[in-house]
C-alpha atoms as a PDB file:
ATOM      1  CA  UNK A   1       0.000   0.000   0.000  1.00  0.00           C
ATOM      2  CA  UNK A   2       1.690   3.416  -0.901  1.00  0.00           C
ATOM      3  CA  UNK A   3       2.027   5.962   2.013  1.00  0.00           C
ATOM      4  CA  UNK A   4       2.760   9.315   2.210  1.00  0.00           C
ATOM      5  CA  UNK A   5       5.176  10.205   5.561  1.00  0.00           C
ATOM      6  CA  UNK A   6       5.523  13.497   6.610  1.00  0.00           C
ATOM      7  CA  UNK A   7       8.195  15.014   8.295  1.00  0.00           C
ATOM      8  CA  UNK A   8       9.376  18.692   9.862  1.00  0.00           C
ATOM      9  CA  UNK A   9      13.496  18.740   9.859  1.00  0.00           C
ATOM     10  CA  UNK A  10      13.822  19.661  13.046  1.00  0.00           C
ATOM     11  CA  UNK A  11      12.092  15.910  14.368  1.00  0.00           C
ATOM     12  CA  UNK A  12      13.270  13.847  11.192  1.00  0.00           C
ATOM     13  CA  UNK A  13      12.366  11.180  13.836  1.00  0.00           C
ATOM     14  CA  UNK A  14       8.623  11.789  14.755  1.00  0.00           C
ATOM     15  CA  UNK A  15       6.016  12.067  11.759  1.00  0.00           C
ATOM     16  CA  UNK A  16       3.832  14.914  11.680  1.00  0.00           C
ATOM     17  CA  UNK A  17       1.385  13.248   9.497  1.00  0.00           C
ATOM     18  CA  UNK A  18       0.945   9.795   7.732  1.00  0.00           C
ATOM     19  CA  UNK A  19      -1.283   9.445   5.084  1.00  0.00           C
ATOM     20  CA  UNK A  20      -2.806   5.919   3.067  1.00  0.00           C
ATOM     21  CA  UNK A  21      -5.284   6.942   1.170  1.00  0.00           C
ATOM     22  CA  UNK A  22      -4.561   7.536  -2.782  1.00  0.00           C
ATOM     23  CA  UNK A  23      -6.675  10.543  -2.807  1.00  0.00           C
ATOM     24  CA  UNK A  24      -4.987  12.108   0.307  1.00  0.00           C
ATOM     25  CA  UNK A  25      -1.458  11.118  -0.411  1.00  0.00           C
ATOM     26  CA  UNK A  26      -2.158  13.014  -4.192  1.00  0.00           C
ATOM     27  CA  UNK A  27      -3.616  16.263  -2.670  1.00  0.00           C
ATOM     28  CA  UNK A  28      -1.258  16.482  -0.256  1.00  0.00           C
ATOM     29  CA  UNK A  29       1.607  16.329  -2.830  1.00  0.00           C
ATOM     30  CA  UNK A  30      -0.520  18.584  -5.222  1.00  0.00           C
ATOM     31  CA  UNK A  31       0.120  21.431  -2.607  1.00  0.00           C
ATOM     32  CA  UNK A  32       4.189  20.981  -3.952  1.00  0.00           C
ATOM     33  CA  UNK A  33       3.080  20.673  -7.199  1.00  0.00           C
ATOM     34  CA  UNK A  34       3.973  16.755  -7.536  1.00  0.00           C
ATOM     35  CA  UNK A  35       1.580  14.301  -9.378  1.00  0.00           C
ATOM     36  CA  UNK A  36       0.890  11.365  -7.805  1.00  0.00           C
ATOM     37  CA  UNK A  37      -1.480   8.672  -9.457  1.00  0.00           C
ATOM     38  CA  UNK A  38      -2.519   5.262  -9.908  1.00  0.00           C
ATOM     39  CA  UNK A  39      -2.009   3.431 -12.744  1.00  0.00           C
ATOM     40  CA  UNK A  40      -4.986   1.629 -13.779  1.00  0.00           C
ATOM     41  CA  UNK A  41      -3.516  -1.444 -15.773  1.00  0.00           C
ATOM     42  CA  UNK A  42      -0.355  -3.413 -14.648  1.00  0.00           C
ATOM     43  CA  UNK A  43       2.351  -3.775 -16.833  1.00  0.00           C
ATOM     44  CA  UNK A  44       3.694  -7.436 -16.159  1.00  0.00           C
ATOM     45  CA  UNK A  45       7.799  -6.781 -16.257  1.00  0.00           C
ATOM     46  CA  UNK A  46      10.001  -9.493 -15.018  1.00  0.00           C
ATOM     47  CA  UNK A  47      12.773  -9.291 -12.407  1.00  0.00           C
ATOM     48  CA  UNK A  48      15.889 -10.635 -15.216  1.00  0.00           C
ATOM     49  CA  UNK A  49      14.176  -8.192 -18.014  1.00  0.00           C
ATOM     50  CA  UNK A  50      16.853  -5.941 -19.472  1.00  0.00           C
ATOM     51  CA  UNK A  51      15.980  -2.121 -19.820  1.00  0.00           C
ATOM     52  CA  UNK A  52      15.092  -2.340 -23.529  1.00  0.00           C
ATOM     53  CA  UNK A  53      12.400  -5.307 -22.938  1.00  0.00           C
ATOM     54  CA  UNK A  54      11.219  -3.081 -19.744  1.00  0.00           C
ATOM     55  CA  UNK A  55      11.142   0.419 -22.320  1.00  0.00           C
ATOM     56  CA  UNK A  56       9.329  -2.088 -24.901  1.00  0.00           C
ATOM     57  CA  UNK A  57       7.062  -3.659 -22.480  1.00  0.00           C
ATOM     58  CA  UNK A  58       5.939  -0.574 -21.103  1.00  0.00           C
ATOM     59  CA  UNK A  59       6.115   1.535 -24.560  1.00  0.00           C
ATOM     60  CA  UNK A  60       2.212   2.774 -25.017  1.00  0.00           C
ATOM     61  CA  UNK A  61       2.428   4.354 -21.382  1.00  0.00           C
ATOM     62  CA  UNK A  62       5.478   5.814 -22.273  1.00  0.00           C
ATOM     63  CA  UNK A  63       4.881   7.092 -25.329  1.00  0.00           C
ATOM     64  CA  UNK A  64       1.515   8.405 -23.623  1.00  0.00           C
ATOM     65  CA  UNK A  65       3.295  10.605 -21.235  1.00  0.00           C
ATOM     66  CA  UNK A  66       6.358  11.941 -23.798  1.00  0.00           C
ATOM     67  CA  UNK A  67       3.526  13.191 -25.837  1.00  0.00           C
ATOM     68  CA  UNK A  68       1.090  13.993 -23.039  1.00  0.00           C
ATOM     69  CA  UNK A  69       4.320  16.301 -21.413  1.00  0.00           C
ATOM     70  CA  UNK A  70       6.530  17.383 -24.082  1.00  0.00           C
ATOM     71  CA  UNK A  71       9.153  14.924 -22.315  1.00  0.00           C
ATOM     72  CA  UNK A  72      12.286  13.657 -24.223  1.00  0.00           C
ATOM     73  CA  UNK A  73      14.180  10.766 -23.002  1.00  0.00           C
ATOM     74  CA  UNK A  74      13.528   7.796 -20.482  1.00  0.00           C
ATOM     75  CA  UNK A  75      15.054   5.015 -18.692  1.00  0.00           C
ATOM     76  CA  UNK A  76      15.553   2.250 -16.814  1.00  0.00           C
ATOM     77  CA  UNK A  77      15.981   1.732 -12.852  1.00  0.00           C
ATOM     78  CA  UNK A  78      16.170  -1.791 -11.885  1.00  0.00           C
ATOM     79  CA  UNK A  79      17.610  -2.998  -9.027  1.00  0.00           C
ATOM     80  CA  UNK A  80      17.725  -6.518  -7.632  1.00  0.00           C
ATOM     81  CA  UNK A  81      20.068  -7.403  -4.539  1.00  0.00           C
ATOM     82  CA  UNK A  82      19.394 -10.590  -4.632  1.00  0.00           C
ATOM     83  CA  UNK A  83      20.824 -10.977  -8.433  1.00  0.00           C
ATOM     84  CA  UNK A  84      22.348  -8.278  -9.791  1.00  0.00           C
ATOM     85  CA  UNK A  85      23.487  -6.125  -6.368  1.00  0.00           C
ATOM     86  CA  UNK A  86      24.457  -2.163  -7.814  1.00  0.00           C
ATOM     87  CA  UNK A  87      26.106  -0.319  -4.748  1.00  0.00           C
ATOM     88  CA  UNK A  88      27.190   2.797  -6.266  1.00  0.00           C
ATOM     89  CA  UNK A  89      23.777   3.080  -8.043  1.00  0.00           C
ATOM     90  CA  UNK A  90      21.906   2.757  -4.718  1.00  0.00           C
ATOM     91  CA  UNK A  91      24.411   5.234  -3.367  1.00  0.00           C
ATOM     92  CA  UNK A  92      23.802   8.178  -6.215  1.00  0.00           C
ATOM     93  CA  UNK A  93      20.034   7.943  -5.416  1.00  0.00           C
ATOM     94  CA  UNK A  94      20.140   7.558  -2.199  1.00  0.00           C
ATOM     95  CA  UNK A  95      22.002  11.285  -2.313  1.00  0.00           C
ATOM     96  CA  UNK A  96      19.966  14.785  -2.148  1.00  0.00           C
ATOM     97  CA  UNK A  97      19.678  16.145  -5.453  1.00  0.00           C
ATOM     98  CA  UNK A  98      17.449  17.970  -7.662  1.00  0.00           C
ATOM     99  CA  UNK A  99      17.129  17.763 -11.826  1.00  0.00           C
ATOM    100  CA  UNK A 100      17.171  20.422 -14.256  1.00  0.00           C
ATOM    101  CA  UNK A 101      13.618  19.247 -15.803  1.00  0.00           C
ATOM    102  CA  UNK A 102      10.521  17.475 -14.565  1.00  0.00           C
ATOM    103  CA  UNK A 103      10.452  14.246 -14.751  1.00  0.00           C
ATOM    104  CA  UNK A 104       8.105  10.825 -13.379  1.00  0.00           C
ATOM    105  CA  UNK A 105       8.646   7.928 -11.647  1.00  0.00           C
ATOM    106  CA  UNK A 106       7.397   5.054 -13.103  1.00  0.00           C
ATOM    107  CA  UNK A 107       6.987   2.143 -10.553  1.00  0.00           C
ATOM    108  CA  UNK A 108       7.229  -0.953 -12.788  1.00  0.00           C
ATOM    109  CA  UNK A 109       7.812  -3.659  -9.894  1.00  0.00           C
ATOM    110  CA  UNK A 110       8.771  -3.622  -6.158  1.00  0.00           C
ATOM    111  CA  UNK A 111       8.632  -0.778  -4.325  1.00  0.00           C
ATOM    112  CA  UNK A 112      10.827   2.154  -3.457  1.00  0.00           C
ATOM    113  CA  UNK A 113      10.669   5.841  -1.157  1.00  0.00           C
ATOM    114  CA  UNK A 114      10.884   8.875  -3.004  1.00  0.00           C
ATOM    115  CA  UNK A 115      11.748  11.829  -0.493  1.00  0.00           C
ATOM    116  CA  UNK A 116      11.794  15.621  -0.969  1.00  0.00           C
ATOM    117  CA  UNK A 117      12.534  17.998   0.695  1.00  0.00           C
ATOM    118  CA  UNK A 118      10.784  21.144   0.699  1.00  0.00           C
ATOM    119  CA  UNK A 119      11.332  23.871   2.889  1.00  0.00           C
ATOM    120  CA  UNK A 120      11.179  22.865   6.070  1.00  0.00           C
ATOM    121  CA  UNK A 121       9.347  19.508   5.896  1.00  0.00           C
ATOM    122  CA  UNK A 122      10.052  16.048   4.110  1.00  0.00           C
ATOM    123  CA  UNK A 123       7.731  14.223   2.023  1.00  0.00           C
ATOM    124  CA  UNK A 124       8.346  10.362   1.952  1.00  0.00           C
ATOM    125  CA  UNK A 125       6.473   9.050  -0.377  1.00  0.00           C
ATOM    126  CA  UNK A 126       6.680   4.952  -0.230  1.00  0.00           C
ATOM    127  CA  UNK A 127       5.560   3.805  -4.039  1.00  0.00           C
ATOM    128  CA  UNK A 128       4.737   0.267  -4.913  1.00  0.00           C
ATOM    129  CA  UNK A 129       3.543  -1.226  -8.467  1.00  0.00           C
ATOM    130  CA  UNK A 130       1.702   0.939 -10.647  1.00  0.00           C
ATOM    131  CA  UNK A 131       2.653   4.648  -8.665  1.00  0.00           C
ATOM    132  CA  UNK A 132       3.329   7.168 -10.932  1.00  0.00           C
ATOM    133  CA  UNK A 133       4.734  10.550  -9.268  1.00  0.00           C
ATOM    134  CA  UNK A 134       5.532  13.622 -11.603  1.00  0.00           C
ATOM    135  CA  UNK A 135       8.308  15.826  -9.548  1.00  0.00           C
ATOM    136  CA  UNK A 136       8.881  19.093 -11.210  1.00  0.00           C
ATOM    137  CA  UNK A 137      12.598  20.899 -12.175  1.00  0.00           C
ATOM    138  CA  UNK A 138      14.470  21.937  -9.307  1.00  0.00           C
ATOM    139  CA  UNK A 139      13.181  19.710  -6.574  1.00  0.00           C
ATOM    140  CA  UNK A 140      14.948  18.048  -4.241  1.00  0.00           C
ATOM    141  CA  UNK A 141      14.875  14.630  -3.474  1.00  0.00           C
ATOM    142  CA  UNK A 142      16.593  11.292  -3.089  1.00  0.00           C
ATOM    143  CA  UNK A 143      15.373   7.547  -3.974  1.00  0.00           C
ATOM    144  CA  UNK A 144      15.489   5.178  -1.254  1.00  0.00           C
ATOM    145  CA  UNK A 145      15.157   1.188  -2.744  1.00  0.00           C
ATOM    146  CA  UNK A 146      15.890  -0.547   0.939  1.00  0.00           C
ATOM    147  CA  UNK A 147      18.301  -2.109   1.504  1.00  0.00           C
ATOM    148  CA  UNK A 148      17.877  -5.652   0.009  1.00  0.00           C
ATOM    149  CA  UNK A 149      16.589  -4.010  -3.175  1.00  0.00           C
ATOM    150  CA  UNK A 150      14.106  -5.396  -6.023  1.00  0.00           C
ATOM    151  CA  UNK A 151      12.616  -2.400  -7.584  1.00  0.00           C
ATOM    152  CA  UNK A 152      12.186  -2.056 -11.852  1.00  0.00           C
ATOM    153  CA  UNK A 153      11.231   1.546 -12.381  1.00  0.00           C
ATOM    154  CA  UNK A 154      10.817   4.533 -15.519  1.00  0.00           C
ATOM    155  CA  UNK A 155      12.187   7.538 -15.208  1.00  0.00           C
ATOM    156  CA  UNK A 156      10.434   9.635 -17.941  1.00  0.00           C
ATOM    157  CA  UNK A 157      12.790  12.739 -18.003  1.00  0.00           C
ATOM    158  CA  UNK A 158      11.877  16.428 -19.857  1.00  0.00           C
ATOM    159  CA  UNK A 159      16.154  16.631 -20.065  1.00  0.00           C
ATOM    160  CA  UNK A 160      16.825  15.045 -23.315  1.00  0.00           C
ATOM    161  CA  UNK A 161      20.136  13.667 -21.661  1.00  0.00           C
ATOM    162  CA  UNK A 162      18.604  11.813 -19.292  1.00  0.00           C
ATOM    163  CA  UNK A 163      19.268  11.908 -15.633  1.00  0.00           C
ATOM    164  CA  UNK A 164      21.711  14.160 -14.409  1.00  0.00           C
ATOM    165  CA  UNK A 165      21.418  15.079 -10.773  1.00  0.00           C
ATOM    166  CA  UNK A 166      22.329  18.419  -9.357  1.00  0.00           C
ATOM    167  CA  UNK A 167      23.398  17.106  -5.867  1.00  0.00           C
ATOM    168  CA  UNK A 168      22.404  19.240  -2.865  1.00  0.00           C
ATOM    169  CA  UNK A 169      25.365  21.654  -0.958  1.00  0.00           C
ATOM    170  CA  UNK A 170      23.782  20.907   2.361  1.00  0.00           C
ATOM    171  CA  UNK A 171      22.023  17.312   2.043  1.00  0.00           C
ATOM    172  CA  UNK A 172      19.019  16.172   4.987  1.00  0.00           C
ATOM    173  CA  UNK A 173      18.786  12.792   3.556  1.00  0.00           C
ATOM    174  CA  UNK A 174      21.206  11.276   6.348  1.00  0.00           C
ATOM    175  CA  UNK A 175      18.731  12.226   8.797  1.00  0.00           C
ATOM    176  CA  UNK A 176      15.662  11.119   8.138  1.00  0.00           C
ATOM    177  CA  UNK A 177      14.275   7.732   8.297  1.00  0.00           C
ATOM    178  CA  UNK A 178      14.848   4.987   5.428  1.00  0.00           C
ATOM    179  CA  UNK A 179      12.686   3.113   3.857  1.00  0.00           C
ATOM    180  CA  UNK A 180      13.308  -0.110   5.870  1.00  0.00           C
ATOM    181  CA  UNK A 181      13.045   1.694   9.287  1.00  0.00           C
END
């Protein structure tokens, strides 16, 4: 079940609010201006499935949101621990940073936390199979996949070369909870 977590920085420990509900979870994040939806059909994506059969699997929903959002490149996050274990990627997302453009987070299989920071508070977003959360330019944020990872997500990207974080001077991601907490 996805979740939205709130925090304030100054008790990264103690949630201010904690929220189930689809509905509540996407107004909430509305007030940020993030998307946050449901997809309504499942996309069935194996575990071993390189990032060209996940890309082709999942083509009609991503050719639905380039040309829905004027967005230019995509790729592939997928992460198994058990299999294929990928440290230093874990390690880049689990950093602060912000993108140039918007972009959305496709969550193919597994599940994954998507934090941001804004202002004083941190939104921890925990996204499972078919979440789809649309983060505009500039926000901060980090990805946390746990730590015996098994996530296949999109990243639909507005930058037309692909992800390139921006990573954050002064980083809160140390401090707050992680995923598997």
């Amino acid at each position: 079940m996805s979740r939205l977590t709130v925090y304030h920085r100054s008790t990264p420990d103690i949630p201010n609010k904690v929220l189930s509900h689809p509905e509540d979870i996407a107004a909430t994040l509305a007030e940020l201006g993030i998307g946050f939806e449901r997809a309504e059909a499942t996309l069935p994506v194996s575990w071993e499935a390189s990032a060209e059969e996940v890309i082709a699997t999942c083509r009609s929903e991503v050719d639905a949101w380039m040309a829905k959002g004027g967005y230019m490149s995509v790729d592939v996050v997928s992460i198994d621990e058990d299999h294929r274990p990928q440290a230093s990627s874990q390690a880049e997302l689990l950093r602060e940073h912000r993108l140039e453009g918007e972009w959305i987070l496709c969550v193919v299989a597994g599940r994954a936390q998507l934090s941001v920071h804004a202002g004083d508070y941190v939104y921890a977003v925990l996204c499972e199979r078919d979440d789809r959360i649309t983060v505009p330019a500039g926000v901060a944020h980090w990805l946390d996949l746990g730590e015996r990872a098994r996530f296949v997500g999109l990243r639909i990207l507005s930058d037309s070369h692909g992800w390139r974080p921006d990573y954050v001077d002064q980083p809160v991601h140390n401090l707050f909870p992680r995923m598997d907490d």
